[in-house]
PDB file of N, CA and C in Angstrom:
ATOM      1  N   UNK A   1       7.442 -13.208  -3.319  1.00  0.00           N
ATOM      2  CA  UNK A   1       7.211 -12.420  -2.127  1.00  0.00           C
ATOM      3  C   UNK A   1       6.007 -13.006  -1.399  1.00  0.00           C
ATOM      4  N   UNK A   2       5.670 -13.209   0.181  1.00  0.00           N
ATOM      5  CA  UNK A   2       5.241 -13.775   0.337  1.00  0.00           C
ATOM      6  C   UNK A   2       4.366 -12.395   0.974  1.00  0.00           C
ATOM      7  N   UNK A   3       3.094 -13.348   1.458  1.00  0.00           N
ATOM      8  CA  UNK A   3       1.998 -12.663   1.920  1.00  0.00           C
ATOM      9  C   UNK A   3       1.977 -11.081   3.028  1.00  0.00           C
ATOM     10  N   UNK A   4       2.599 -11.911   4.264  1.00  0.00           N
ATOM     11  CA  UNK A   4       3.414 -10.731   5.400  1.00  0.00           C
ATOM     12  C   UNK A   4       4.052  -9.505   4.319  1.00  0.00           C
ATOM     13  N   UNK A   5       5.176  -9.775   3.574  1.00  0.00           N
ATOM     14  CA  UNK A   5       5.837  -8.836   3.296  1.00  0.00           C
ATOM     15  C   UNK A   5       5.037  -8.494   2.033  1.00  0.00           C
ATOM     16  N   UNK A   6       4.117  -8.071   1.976  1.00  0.00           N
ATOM     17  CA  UNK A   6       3.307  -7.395   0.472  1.00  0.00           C
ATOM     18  C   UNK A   6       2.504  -6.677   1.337  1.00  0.00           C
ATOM     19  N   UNK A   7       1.827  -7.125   2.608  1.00  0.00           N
ATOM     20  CA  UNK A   7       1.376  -6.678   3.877  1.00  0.00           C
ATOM     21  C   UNK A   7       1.986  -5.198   4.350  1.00  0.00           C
ATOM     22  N   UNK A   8       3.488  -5.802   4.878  1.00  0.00           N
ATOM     23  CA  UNK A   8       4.199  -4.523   5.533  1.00  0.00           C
ATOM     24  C   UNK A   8       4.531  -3.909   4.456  1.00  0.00           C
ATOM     25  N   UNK A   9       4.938  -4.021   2.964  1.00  0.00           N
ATOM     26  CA  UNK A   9       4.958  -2.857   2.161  1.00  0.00           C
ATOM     27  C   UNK A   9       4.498  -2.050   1.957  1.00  0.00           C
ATOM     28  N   UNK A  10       2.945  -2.600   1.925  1.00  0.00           N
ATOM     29  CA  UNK A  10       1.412  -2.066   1.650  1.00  0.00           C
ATOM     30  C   UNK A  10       1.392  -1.267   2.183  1.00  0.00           C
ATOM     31  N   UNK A  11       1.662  -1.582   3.740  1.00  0.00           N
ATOM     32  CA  UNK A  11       1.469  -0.644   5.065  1.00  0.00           C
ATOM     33  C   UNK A  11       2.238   0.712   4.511  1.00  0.00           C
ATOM     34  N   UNK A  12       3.459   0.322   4.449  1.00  0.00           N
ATOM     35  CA  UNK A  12       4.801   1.298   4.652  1.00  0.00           C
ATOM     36  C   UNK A  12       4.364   2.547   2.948  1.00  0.00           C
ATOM     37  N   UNK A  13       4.083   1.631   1.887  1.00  0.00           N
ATOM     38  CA  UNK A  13       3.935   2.677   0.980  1.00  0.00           C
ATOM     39  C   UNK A  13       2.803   3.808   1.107  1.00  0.00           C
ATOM     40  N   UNK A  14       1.717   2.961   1.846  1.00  0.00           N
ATOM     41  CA  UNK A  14       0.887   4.012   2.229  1.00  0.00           C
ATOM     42  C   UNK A  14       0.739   4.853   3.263  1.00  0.00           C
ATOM     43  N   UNK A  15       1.403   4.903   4.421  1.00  0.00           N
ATOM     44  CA  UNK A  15       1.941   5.670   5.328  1.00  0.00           C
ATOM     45  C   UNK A  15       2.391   6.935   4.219  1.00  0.00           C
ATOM     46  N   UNK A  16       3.589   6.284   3.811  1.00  0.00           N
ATOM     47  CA  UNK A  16       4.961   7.307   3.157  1.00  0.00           C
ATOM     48  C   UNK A  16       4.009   7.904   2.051  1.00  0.00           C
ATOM     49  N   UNK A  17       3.207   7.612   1.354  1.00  0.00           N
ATOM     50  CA  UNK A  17       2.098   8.018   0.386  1.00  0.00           C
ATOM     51  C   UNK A  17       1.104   8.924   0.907  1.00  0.00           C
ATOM     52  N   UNK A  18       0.713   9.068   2.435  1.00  0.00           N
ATOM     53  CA  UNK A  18      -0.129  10.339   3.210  1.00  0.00           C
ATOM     54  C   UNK A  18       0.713  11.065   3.274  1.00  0.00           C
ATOM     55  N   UNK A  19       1.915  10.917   4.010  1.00  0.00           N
ATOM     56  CA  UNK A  19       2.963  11.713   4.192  1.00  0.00           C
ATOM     57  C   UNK A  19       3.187  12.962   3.262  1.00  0.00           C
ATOM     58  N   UNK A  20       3.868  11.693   2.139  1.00  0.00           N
ATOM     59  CA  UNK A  20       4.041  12.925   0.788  1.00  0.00           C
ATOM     60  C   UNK A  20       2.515  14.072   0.918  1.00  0.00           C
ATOM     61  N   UNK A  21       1.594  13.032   0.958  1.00  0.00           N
ATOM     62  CA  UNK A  21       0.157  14.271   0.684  1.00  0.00           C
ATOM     63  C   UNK A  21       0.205  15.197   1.407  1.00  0.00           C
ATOM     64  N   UNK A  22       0.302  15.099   2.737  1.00  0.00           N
ATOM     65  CA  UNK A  22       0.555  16.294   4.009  1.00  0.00           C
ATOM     66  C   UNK A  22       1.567  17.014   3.463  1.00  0.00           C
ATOM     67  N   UNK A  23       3.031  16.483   3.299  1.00  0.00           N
ATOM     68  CA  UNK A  23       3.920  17.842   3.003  1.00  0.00           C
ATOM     69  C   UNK A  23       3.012  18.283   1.780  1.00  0.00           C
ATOM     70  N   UNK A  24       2.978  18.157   0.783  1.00  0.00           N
ATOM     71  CA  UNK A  24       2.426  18.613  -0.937  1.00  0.00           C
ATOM     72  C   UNK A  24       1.040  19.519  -0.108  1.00  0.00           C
ATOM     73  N   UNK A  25       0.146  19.395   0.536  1.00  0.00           N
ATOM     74  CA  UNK A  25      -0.998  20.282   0.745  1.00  0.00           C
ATOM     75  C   UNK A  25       0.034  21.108   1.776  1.00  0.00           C
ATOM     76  N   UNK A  26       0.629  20.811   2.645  1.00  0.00           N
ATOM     77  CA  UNK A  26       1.195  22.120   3.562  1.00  0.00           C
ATOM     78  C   UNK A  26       2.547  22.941   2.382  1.00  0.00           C
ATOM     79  N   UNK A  27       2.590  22.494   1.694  1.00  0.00           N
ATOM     80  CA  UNK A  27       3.912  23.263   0.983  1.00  0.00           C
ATOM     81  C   UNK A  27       3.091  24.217  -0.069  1.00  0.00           C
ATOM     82  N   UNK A  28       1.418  23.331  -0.709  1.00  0.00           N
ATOM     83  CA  UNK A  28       0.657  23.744  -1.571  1.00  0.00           C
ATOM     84  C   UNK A  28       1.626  23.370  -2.937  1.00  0.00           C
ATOM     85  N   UNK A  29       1.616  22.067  -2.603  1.00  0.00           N
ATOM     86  CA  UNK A  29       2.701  21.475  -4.118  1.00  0.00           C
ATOM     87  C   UNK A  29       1.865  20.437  -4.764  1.00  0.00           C
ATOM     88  N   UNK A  30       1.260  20.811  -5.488  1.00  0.00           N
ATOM     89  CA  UNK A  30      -0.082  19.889  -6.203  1.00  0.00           C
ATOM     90  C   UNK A  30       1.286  18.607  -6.559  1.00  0.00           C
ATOM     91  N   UNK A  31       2.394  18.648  -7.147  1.00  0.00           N
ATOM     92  CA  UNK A  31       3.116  17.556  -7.389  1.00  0.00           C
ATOM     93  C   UNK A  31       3.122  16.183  -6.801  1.00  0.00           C
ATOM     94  N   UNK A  32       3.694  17.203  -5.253  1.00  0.00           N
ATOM     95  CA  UNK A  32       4.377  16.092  -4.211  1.00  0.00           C
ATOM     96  C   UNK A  32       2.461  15.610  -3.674  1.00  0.00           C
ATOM     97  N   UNK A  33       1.320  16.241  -3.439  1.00  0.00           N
ATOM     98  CA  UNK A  33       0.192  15.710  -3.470  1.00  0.00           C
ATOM     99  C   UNK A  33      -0.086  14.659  -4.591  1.00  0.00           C
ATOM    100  N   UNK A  34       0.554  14.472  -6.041  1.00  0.00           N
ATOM    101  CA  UNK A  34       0.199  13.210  -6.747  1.00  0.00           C
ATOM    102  C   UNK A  34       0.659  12.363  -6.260  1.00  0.00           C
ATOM    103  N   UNK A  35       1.815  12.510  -5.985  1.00  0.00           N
ATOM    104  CA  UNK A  35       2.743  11.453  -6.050  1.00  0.00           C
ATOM    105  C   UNK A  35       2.571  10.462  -4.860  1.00  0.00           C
ATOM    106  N   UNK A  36       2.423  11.134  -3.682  1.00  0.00           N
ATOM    107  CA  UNK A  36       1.569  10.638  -2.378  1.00  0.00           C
ATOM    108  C   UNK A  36       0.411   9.741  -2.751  1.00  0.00           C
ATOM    109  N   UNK A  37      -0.541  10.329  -3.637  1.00  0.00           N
ATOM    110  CA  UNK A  37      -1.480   9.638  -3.587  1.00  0.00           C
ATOM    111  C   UNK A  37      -1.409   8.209  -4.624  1.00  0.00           C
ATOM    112  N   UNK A  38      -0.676   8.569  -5.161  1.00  0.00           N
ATOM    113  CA  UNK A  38      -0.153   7.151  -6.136  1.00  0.00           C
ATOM    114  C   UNK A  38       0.759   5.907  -5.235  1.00  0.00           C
ATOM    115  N   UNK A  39       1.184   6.561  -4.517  1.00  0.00           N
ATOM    116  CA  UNK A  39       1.875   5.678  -3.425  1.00  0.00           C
ATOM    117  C   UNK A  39       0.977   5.388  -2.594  1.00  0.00           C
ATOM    118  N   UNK A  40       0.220   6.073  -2.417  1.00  0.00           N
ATOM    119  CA  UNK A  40      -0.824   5.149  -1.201  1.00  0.00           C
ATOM    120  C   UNK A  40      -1.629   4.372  -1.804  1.00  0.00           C
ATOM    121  N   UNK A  41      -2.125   4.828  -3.037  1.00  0.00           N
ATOM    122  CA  UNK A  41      -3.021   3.447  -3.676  1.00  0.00           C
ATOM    123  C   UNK A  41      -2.173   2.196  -4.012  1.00  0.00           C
ATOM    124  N   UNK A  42      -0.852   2.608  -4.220  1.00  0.00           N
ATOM    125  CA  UNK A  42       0.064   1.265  -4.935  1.00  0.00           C
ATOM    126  C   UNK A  42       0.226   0.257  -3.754  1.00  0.00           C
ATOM    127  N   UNK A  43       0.220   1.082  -2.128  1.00  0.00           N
ATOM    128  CA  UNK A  43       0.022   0.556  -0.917  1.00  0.00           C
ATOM    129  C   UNK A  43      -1.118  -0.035  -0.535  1.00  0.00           C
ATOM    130  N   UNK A  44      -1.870   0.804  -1.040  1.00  0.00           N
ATOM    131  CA  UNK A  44      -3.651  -0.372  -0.763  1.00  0.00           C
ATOM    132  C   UNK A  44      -3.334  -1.516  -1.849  1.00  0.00           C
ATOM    133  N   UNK A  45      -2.810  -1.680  -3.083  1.00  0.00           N
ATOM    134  CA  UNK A  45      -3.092  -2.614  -3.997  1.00  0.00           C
ATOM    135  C   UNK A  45      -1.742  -3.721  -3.195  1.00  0.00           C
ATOM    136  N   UNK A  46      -0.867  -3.335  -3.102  1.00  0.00           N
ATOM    137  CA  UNK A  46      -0.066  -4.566  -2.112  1.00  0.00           C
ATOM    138  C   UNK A  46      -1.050  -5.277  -1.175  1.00  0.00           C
ATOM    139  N   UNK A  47      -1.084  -4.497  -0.101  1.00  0.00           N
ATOM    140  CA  UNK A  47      -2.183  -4.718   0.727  1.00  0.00           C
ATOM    141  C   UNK A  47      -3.173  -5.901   0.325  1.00  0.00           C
ATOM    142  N   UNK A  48      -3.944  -5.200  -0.371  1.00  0.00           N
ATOM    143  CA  UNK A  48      -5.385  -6.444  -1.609  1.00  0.00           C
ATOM    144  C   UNK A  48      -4.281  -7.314  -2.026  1.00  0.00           C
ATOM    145  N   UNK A  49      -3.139  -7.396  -2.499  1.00  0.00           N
ATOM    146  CA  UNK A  49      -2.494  -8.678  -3.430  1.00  0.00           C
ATOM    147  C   UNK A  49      -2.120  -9.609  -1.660  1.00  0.00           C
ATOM    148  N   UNK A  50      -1.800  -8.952  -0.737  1.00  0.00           N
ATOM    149  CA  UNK A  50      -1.480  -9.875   0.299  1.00  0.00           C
ATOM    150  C   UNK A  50      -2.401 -10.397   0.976  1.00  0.00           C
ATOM    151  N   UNK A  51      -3.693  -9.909   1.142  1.00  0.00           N
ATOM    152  CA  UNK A  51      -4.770 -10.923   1.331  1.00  0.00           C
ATOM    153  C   UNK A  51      -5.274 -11.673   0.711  1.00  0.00           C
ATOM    154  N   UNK A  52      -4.938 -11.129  -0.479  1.00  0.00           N
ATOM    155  CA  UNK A  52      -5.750 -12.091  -1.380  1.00  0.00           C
ATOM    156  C   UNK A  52      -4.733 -13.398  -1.682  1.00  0.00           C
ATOM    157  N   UNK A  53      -2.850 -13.696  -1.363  1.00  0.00           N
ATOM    158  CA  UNK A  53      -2.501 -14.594  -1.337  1.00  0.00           C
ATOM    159  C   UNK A  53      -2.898 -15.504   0.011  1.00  0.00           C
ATOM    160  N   UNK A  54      -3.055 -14.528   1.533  1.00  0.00           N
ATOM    161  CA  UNK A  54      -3.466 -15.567   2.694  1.00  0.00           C
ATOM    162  C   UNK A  54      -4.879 -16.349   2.126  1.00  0.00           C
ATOM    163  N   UNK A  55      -6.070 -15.833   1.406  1.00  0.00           N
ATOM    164  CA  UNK A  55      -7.123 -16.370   1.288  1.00  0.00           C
ATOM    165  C   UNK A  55      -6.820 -17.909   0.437  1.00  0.00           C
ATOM    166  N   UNK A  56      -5.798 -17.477  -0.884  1.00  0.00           N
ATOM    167  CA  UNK A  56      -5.560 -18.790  -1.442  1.00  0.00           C
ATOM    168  C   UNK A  56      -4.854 -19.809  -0.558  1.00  0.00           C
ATOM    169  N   UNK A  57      -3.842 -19.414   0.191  1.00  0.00           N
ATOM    170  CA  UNK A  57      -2.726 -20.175   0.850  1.00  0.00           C
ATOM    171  C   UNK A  57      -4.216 -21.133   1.503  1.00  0.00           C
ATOM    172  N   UNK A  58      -5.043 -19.960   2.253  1.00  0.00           N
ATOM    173  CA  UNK A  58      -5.755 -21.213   3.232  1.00  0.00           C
ATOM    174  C   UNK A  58      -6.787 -22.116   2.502  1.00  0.00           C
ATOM    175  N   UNK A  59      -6.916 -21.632   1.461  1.00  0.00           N
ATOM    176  CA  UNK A  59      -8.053 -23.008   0.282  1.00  0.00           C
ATOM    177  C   UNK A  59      -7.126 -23.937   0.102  1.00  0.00           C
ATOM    178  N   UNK A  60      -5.614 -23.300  -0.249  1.00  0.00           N
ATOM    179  CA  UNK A  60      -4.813 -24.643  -0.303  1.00  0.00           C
ATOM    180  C   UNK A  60      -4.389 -25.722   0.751  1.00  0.00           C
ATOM    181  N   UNK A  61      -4.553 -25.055   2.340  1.00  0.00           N
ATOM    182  CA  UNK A  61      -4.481 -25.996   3.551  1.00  0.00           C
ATOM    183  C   UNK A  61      -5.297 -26.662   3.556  1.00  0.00           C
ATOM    184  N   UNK A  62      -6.563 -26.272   3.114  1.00  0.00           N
ATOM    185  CA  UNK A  62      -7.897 -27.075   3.486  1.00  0.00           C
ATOM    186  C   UNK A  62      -7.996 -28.357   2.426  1.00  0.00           C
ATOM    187  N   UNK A  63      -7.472 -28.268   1.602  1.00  0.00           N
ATOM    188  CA  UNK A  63      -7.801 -28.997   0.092  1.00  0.00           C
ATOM    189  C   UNK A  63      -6.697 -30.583   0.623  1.00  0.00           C
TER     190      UNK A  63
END
């Protein structure tokens, strides 16, 4: 998987990961509030894995 698409996942799981949190605090569903928040961190950690492949890609242009 390349950099972009670990990017827009990142994005997309953590969107859909607040989401869940908003319904779970408006429903008052401590559940659907975990589960949100596990999806949004799994979305920040895509996120960190896709910069952190652009940073190598460009040590490897330079080299």
């Amino acid at each position: 998987m390349g950099s972009t698409s670990d990017k827009i996942k990142g994005k997309a799981n953590e969107a859909i990961g607040k989401g869940k949190q908003g319904v779970g605090e408006a429903t008052d569903n401590d559940n659907m509030k975990g589960e949100g928040k596990v999806q949004e961190t799994k979305g920040e950690a895509q996120g960190v894995k896709g910069e952190a492949k652009d940073t190598v890609k460009k040590g490897v242009d330079r080299a």
